[in-house]
Protein backbone atom coordinates (compact mmCIF):
# COMPACT_ATOMS: atom_id res chain seq x y z
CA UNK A 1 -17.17 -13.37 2.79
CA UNK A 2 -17.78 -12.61 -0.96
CA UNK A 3 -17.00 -15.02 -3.55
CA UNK A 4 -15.48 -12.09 -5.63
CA UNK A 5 -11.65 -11.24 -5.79
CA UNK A 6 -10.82 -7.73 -5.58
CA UNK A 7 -7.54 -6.41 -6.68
CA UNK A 8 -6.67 -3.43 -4.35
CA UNK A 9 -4.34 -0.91 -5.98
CA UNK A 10 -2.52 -0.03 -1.95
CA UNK A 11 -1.85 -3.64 -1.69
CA UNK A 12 2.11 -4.82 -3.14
CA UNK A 13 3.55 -8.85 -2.63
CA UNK A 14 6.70 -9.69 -2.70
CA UNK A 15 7.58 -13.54 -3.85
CA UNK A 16 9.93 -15.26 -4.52
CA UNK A 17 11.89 -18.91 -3.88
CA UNK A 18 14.36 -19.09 -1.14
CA UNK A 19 17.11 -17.00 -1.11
CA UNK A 20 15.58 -14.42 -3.17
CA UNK A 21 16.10 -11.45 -1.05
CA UNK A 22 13.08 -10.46 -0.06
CA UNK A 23 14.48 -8.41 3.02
CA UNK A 24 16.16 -5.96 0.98
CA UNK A 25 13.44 -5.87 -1.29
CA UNK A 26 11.20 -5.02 1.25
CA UNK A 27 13.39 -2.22 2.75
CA UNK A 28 13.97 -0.15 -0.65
CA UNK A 29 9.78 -0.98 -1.50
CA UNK A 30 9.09 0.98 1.51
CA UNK A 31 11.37 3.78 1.24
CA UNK A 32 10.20 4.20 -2.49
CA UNK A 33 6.54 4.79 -1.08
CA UNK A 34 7.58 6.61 1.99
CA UNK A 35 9.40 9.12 0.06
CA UNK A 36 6.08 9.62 -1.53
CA UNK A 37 4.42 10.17 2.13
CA UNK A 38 2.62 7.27 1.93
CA UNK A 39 2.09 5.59 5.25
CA UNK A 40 3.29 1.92 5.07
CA UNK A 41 2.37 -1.50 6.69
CA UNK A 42 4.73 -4.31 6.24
CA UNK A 43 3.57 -7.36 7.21
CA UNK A 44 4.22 -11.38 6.08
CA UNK A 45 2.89 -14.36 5.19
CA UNK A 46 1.82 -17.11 6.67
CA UNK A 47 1.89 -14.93 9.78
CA UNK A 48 0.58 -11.17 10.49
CA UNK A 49 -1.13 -11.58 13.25
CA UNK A 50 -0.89 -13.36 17.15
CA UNK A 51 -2.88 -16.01 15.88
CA UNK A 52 -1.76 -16.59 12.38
CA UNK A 53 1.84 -16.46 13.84
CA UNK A 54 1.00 -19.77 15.81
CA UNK A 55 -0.54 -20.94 12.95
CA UNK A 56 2.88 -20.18 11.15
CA UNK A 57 4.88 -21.99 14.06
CA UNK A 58 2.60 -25.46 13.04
CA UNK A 59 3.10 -25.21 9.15
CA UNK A 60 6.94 -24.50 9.75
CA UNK A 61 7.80 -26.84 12.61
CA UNK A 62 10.46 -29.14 11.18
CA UNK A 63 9.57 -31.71 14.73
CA UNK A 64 12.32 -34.19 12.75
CA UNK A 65 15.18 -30.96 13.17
CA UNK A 66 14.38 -31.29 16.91
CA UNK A 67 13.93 -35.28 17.72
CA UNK A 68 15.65 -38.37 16.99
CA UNK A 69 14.93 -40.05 13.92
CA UNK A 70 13.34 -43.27 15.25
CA UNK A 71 11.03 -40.86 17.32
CA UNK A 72 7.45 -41.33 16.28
CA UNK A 73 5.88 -37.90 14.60
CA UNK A 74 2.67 -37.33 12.27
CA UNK A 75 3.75 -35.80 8.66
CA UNK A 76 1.70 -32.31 7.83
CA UNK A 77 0.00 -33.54 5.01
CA UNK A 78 -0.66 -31.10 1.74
CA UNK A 79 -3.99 -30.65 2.08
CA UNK A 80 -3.31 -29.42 5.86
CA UNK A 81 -0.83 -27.56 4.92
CA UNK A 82 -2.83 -25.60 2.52
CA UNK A 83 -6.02 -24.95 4.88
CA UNK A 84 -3.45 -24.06 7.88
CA UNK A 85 -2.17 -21.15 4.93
CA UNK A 86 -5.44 -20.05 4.67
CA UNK A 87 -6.66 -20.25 7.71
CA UNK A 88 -3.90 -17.77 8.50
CA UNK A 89 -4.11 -15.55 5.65
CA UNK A 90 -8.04 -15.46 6.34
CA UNK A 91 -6.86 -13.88 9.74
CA UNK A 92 -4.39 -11.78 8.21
CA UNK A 93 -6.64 -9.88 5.90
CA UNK A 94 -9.01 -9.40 8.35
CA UNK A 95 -7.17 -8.35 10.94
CA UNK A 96 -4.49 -6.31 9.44
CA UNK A 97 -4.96 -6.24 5.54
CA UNK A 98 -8.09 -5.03 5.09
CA UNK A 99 -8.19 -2.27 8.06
CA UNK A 100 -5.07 -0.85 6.42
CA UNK A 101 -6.36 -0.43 3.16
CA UNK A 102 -9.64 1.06 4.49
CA UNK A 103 -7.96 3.90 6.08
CA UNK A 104 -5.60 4.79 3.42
CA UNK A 105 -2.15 3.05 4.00
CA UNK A 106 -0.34 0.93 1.69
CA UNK A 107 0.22 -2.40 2.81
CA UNK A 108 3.38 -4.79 1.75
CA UNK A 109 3.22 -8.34 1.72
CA UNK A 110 5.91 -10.34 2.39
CA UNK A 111 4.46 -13.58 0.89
CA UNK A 112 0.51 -13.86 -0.16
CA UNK A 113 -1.74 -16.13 -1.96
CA UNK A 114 0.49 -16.52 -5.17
CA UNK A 115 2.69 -18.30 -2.87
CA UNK A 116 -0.16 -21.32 -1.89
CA UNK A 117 -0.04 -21.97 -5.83
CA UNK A 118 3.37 -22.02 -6.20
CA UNK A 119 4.40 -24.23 -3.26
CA UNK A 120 1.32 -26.21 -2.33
CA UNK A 121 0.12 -25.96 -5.84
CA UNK A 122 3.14 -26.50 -8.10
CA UNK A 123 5.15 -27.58 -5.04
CA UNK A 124 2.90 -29.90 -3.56
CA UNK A 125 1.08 -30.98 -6.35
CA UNK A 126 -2.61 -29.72 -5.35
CA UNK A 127 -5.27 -28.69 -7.26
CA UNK A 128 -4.96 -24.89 -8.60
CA UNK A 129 -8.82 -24.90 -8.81
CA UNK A 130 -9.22 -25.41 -5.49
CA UNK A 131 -7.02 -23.10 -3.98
CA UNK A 132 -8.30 -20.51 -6.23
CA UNK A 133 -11.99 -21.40 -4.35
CA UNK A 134 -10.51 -21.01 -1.24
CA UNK A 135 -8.70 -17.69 -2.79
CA UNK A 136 -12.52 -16.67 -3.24
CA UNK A 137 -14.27 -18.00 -0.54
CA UNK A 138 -11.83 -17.06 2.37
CA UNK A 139 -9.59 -14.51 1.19
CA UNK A 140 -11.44 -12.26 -1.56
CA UNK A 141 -8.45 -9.55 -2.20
CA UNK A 142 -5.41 -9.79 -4.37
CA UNK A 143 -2.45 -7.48 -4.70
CA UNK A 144 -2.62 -4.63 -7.39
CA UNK A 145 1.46 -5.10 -8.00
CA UNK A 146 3.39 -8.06 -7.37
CA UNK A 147 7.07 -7.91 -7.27
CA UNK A 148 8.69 -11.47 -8.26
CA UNK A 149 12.15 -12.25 -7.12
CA UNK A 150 13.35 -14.57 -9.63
CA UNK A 151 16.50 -16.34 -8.77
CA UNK A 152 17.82 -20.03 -9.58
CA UNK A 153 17.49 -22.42 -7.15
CA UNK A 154 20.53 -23.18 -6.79
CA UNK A 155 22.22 -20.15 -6.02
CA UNK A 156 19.21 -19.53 -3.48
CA UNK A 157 19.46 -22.68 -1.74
CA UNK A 158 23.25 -21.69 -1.56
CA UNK A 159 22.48 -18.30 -0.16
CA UNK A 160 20.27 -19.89 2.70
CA UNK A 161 23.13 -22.62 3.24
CA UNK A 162 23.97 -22.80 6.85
CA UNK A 163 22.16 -19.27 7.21
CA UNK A 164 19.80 -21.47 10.14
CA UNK A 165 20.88 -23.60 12.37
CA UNK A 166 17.26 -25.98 12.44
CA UNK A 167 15.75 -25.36 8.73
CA UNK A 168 12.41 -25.47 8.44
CA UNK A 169 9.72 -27.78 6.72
CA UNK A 170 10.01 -25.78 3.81
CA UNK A 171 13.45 -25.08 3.64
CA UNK A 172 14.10 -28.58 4.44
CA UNK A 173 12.82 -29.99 0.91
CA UNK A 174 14.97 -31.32 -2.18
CA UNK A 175 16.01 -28.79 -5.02
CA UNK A 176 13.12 -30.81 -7.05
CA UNK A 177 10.84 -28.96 -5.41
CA UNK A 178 12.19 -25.31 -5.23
CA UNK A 179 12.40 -26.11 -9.40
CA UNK A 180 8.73 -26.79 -9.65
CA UNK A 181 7.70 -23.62 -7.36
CA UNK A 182 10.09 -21.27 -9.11
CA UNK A 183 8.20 -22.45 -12.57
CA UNK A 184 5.18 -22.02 -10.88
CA UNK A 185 5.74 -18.21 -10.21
CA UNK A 186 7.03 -17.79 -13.36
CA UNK A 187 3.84 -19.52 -15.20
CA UNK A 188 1.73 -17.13 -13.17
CA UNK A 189 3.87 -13.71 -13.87
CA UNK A 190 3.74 -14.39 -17.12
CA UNK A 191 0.10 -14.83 -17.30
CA UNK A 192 -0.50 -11.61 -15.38
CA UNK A 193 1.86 -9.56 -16.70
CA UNK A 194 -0.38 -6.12 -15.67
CA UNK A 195 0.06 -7.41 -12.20
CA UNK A 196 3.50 -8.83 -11.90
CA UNK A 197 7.11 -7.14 -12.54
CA UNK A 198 9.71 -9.73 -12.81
CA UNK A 199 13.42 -8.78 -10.66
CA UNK A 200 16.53 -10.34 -11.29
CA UNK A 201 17.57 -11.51 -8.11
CA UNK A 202 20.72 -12.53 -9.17
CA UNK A 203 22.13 -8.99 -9.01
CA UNK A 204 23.96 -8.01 -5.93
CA UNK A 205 21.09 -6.59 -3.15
CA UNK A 206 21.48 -2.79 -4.09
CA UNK A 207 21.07 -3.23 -7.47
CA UNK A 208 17.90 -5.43 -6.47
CA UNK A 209 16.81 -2.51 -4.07
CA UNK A 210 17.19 -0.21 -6.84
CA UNK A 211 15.01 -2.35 -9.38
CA UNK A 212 12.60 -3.00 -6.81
CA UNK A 213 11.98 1.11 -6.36
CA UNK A 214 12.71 1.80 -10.11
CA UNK A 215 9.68 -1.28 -10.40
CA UNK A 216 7.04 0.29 -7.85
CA UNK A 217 7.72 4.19 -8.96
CA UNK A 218 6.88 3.27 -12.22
CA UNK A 219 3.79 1.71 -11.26
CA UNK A 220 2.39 3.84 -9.18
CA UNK A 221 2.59 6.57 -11.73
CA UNK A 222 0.21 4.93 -13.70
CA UNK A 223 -2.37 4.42 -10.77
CA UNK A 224 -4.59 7.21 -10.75
């Protein structure tokens, strides 16, 4: 694949921490692009496909939820955590991204590479330089808008409280590290500002909906 990184003006993310809404998001995103007779592909991250779905399954499992604690288990490291992301998103765009686009849909992201930076960069503590190769070597697109759900972490972690029975890996860390992903987003919305539109997700969901469709509408009138 090309080492270039094309922004594709039919391609919209969603982020966000935990919590954020996305769902509802989503939902008004689609009818705001419908209503335009768009055709629309929603799809998520890590995930999208068969395959990247059991890749999802690995870099989710939370094998301590589900065993006793003196059972023996191997940690995910970081840097596995980060190739298993893009070895799914490499699927994903692919297999579903990229054959969208070419025949004229729009395709929503739940999730998509500014997440890696935020969580395994920020999060995790990797190097931003080299998931921005691997952005280039294995992924080569980036969204044209993306919509940031900006909520604190606290009130998201409270949100998600009880909301699964077995949380996942992700879910499962300390509020230490939802603090340095949310700052991570917000270090890369505000460097992109063209790209990004910043939501208040601390509104209740319908005025989040409405921002979210208020957000894309005025976007896409500037597209050509």
């Amino acid at each position: 694949m090309s080492a270039a990184v094309l922004t594709h003006p039919r391609f919209i993310s969603l982020e966000g921490g935990e919590g954020a809404g996305k769902s509802t998001a989503i939902a008004a995103l689609r009818e705001a692009l419908q209503r335009r007779g768009h055709e629309v592909v929603l799809t998520r991250e890590p995930g999208g496909t068969p395959l990247a779905e059991r890749i999802r399954a690995l870099i989710l499992d939370n094998r301590q939820a589900l065993r006793g604690e003196d059972d023996e288990d191997e940690p995910l490291s970081p840097e596995a955590e980060l190739l298993l992301v893009f070895a799914a998103r490499a699927q994903h765009v692919r297999e579903v991204i990229r054959p969208a686009l070419q025949r004229g849909a729009f395709v929503v992201s739940d999730r998509f590479t500014d997440s890696s930076y935020a969580y395994q960069g920020d999060g995790r503590g990797l190097d931003p330089a080299w998931i921005a190769e691997l952005e280039r070597r294995a992924v080569g697109l980036r969204p044209g808008l993306t919509l940031l759900l900006d909520l604190d972490v606290r009130e998201g972690r409270a949100r998600t409280s009880g909301r699964d029975l077995w949380p996942d890996r992700i879910e499962s860390e300390q509020d230490d590290f939802f603090e340095r992903v949310r700052a991570g987003f917000r270090r890369r919305a505000a460097a992109e500002p063209e790209r990004f539109r910043v939501i208040d997700a601390a509104q209740p969901p319908q005025a989040v909906g409405e921002a979210v469709a208020a957000a894309v509408t005025a976007w896409l009138e500037t597209q050509p």
